[in-house]
C-alpha atoms as a PDB file:
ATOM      1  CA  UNK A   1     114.917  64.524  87.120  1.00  0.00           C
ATOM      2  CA  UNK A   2     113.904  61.980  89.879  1.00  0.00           C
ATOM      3  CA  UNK A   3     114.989  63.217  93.815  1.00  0.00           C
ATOM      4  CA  UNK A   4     118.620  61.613  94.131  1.00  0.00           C
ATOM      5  CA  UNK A   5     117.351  60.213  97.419  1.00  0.00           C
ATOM      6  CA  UNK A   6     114.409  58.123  95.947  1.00  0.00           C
ATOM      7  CA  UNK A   7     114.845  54.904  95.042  1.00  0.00           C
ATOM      8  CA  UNK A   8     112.942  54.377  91.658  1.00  0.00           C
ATOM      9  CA  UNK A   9     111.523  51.193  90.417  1.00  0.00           C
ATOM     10  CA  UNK A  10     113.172  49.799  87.676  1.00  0.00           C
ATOM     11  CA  UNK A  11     111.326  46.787  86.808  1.00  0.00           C
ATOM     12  CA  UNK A  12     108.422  47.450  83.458  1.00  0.00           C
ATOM     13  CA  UNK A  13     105.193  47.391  84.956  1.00  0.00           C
ATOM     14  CA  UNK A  14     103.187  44.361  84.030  1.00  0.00           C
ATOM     15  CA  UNK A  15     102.036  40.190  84.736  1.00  0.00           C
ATOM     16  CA  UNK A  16     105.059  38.264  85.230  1.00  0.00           C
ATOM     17  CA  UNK A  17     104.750  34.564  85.225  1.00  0.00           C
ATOM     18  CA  UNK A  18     106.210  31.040  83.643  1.00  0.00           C
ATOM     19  CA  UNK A  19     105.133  30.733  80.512  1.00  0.00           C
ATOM     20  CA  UNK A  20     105.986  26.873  80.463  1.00  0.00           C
ATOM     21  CA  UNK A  21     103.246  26.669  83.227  1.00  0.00           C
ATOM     22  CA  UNK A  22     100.208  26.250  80.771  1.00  0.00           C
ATOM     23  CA  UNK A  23      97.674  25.925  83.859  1.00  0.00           C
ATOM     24  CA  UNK A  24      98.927  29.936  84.927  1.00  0.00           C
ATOM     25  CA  UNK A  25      99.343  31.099  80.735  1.00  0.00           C
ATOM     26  CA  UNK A  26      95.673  30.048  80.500  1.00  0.00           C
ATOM     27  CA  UNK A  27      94.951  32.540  83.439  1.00  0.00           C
ATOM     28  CA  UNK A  28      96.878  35.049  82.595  1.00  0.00           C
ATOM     29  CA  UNK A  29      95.831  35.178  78.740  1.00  0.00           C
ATOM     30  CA  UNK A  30      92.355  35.729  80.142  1.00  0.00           C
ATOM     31  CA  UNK A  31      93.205  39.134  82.971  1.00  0.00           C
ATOM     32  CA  UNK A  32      92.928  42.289  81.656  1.00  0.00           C
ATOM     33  CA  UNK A  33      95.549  44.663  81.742  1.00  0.00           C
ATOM     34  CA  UNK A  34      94.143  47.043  84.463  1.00  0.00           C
ATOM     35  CA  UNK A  35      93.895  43.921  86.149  1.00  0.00           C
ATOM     36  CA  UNK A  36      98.038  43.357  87.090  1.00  0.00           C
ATOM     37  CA  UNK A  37      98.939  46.846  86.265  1.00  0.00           C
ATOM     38  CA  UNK A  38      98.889  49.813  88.651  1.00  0.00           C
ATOM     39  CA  UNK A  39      99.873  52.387  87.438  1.00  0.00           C
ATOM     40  CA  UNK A  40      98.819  56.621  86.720  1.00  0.00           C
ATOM     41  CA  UNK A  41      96.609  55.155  83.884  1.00  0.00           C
ATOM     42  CA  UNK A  42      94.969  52.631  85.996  1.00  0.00           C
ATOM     43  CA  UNK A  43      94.317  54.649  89.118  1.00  0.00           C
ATOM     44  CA  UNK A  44      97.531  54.985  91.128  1.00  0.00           C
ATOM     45  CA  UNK A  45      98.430  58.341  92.721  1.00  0.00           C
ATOM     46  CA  UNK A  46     101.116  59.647  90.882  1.00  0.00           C
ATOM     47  CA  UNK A  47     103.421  60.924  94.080  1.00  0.00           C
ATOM     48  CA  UNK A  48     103.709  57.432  95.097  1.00  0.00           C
ATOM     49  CA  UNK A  49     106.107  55.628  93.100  1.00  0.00           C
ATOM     50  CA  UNK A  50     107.006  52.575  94.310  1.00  0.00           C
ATOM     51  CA  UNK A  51     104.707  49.638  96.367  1.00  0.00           C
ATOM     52  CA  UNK A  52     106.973  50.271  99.725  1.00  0.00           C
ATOM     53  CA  UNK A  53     105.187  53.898  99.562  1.00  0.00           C
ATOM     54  CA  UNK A  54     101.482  52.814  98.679  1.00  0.00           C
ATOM     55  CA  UNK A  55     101.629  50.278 101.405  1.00  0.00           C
ATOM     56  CA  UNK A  56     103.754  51.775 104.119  1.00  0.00           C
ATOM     57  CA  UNK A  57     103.379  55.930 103.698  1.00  0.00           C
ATOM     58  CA  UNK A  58      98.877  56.030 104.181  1.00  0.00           C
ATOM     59  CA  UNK A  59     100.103  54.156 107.556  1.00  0.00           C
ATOM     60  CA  UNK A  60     101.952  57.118 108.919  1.00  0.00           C
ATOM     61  CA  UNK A  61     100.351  60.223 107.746  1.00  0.00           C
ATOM     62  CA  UNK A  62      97.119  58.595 108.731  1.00  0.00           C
ATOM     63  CA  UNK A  63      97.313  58.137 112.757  1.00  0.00           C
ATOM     64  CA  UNK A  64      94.786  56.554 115.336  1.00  0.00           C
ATOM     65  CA  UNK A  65      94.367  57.820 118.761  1.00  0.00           C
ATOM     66  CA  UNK A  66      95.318  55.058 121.230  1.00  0.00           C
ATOM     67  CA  UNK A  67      94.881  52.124 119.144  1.00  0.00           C
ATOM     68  CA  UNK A  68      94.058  49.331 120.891  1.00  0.00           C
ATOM     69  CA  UNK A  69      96.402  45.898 119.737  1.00  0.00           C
ATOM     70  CA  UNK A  70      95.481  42.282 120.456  1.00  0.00           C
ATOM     71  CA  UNK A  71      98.526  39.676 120.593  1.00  0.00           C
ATOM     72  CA  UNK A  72      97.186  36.452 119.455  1.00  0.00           C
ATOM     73  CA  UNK A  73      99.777  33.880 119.406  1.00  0.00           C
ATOM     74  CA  UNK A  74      99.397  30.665 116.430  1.00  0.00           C
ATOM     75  CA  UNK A  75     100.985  27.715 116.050  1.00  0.00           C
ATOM     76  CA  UNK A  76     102.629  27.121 112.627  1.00  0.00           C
ATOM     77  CA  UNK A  77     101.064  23.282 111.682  1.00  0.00           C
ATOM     78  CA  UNK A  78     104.321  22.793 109.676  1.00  0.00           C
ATOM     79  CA  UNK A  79     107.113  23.157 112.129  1.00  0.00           C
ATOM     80  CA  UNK A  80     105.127  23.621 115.235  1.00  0.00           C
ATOM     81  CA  UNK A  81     106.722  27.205 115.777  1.00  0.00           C
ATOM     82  CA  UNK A  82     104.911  29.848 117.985  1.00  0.00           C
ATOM     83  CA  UNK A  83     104.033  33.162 115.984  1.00  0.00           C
ATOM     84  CA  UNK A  84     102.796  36.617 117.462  1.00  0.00           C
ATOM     85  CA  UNK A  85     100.519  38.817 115.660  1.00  0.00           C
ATOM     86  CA  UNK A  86      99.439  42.095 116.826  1.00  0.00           C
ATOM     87  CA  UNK A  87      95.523  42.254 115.284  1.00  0.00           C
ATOM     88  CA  UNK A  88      93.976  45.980 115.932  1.00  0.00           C
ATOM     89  CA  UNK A  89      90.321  46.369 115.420  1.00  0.00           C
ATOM     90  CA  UNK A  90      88.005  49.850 114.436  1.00  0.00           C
ATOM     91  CA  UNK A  91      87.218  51.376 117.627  1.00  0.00           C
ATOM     92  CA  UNK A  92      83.572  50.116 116.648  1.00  0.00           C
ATOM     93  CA  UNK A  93      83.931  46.410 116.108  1.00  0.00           C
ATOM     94  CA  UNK A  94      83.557  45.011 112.450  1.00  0.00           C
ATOM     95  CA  UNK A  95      80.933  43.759 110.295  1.00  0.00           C
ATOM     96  CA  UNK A  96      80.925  40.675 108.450  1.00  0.00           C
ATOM     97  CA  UNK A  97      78.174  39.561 105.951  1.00  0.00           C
ATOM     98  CA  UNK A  98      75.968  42.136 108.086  1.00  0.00           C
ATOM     99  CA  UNK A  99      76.594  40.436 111.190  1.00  0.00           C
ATOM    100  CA  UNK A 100      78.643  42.101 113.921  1.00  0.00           C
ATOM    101  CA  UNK A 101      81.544  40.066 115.090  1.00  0.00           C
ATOM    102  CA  UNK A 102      82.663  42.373 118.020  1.00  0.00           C
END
């Protein structure tokens, strides 16, 4: 019996999508299952049951000592409105196509 205080999913695990669209049934008749489905059988841990906790639980049980952030602000080309995002980089720069960007 499930912990009373977890919220389980309740949706089937597998590829939703419009079947009328024949551009996306085309795609989707060619992905393989372990493709769209995570699951026990296709490599998900088993003590994390819903998306919520593979996203959002590895961020708090794994910490960084004084992470540095960087607030970049962007303009939205739509509407013109101002967004903030907070961008943190490894301690040690990154590497892109074998050429450090930091």
């Amino acid at each position: 019996m499930p912990h009373p205080g977890i919220d389980l999913p309740t949706i089937e695990p597998g590829l939703y999508y419009s079947k009328s669209n024949p551009l996306v049934s085309s795609i989707a008749s060619n992905l393989k299952e372990s493709a769209y489905t995570y699951d026990v059988q296709h490599g998900a841990t088993p003590y994390l049951v819903s998306g919520d906790q593979r996203t959002g639980i590895p961020f708090l049980v794994n910490s960084v000592e004084d992470q540095q952030y960087m607030r970049v602000y962007v303009t939205n080309p739509s509407d013109s409105e101002h967004l903030a995002l907070d961008i943190a980089f490894p301690f040690d720069g990154f590497n892109y196509g074998g050429k450090r960007k930091l």
